[in-house]
C-alpha atoms as a PDB file:
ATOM      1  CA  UNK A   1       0.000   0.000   0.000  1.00  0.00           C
ATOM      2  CA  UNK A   2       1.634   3.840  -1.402  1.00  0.00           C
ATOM      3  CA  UNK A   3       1.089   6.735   1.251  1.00  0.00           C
ATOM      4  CA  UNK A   4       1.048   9.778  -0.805  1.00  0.00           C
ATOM      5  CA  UNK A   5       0.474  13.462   0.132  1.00  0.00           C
ATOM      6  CA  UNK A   6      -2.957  15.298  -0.877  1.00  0.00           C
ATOM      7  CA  UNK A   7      -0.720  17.972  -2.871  1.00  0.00           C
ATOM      8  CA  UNK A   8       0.490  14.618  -4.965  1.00  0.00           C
ATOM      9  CA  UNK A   9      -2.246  13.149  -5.360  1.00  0.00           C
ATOM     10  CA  UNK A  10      -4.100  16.768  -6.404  1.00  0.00           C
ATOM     11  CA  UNK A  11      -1.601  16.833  -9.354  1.00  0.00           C
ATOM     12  CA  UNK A  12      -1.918  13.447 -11.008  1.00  0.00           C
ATOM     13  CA  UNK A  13      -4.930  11.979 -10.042  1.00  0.00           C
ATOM     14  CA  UNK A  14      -5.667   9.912 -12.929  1.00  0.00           C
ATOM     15  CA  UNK A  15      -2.286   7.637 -12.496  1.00  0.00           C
ATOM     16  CA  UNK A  16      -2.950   7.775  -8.606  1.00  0.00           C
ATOM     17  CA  UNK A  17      -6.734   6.424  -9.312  1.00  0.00           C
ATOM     18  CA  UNK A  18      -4.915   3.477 -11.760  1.00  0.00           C
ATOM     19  CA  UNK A  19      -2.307   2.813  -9.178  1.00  0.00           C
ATOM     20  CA  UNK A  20      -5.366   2.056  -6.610  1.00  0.00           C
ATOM     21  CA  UNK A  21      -6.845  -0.303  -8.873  1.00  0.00           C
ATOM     22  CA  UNK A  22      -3.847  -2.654  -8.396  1.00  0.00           C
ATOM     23  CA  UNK A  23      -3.556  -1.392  -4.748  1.00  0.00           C
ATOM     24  CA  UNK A  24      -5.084   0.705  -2.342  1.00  0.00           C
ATOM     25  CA  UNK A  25      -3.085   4.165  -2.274  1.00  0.00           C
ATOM     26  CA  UNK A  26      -3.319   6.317   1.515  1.00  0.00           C
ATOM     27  CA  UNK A  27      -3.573   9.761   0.978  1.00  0.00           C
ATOM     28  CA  UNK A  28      -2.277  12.098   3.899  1.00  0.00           C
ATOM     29  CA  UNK A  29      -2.443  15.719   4.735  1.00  0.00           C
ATOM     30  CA  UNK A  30       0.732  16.766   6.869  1.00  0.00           C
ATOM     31  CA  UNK A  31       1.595  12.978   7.195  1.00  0.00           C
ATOM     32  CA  UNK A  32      -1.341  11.738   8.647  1.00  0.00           C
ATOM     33  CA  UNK A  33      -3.765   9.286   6.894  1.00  0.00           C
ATOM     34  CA  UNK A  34      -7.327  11.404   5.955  1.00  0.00           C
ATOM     35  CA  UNK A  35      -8.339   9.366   2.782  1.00  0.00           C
ATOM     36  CA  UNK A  36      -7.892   5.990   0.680  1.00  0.00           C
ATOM     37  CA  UNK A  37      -8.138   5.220  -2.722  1.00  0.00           C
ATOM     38  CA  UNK A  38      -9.658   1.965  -3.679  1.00  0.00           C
ATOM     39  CA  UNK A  39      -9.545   0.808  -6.801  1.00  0.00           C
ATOM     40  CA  UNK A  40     -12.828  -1.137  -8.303  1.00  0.00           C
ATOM     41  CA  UNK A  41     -11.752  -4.427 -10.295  1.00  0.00           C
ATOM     42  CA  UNK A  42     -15.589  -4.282 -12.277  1.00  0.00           C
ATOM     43  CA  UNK A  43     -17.161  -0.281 -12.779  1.00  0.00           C
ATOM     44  CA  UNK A  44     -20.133  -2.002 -11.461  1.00  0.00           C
ATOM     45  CA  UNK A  45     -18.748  -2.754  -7.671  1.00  0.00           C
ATOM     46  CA  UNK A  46     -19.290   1.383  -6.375  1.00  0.00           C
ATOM     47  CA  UNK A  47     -22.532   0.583  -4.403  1.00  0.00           C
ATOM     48  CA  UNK A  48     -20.917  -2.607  -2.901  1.00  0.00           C
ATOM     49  CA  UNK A  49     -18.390   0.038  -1.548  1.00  0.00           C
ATOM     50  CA  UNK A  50     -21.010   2.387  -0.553  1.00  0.00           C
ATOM     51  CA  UNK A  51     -22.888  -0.286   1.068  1.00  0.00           C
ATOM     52  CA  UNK A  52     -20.099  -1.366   3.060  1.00  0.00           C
ATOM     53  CA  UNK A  53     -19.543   2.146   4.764  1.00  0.00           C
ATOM     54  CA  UNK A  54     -23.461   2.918   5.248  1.00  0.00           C
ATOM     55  CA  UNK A  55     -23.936   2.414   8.901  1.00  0.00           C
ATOM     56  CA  UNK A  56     -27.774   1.869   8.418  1.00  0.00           C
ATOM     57  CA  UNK A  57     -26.395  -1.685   6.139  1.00  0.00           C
ATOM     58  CA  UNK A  58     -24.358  -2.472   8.953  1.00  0.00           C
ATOM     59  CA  UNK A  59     -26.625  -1.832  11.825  1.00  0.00           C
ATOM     60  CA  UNK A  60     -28.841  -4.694  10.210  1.00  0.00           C
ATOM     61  CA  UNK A  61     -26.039  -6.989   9.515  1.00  0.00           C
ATOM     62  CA  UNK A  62     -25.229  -7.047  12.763  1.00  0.00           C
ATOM     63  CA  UNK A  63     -28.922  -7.564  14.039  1.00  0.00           C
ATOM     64  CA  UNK A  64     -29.405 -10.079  11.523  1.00  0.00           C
ATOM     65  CA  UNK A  65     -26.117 -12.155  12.572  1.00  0.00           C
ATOM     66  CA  UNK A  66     -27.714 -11.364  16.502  1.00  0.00           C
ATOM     67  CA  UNK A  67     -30.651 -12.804  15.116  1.00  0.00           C
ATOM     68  CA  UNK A  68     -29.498 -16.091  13.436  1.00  0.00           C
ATOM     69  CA  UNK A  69     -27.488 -16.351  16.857  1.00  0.00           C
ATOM     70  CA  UNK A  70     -30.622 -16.497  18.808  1.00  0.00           C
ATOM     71  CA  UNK A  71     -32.139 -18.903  17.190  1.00  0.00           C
ATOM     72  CA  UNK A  72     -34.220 -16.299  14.812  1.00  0.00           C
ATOM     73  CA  UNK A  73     -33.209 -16.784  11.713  1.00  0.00           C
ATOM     74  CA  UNK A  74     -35.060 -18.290   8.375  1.00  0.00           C
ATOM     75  CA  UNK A  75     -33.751 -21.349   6.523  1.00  0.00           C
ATOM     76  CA  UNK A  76     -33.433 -20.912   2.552  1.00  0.00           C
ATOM     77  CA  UNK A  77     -35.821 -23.867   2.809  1.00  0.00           C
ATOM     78  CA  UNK A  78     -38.352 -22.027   4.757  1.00  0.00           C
ATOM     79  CA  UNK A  79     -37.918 -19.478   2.204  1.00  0.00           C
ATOM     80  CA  UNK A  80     -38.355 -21.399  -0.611  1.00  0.00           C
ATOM     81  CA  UNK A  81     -41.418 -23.285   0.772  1.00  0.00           C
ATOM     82  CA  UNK A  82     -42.960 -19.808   1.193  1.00  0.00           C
ATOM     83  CA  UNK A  83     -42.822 -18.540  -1.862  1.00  0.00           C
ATOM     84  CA  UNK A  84     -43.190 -21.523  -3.709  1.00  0.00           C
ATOM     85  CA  UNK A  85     -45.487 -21.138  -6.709  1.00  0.00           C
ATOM     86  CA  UNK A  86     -45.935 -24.629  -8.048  1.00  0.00           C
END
């Protein structure tokens, strides 16, 4: 992983932006990490990203995993059986 200042990455973006598509590239202000660059192997991956940082996603990943913990949880059969058409 490159660590590069904002000031670099502000004057060459583009190969910066390649660069993360191979790996992820730090960018710091003063020497201390405030960004990443992350580089998406398929254009359409962006909203996987997004999702992955939207704390509203999380929050119900983590009650769903609580969930299947407790004993809560739905079984692809059960699933299936419900919204079997045939």
């Amino acid at each position: 992983m490159k660590q590069v200042s904002i000031e670099e990455v502000e004057t060459d973006l583009s190969g910066y932006l390649q660069q993360a598509q191979k790996d992820s590239v730090i960018i710091t202000r003063e020497g201390v990490a405030v960004g990443i660059l992350i580089g998406l192997e398929d254009p359409e991956d962006w909203w996987e990203e997004l999702l992955l940082h939207n704390p509203k996603f999380l929050s119900r990943v983590a009650q769903a995993r609580k969930d299947l913990r407790e004993g809560k949880g739905v079984t692809i059969e059960e699933i299936g059986a419900k919204y079997d058409n045939s």
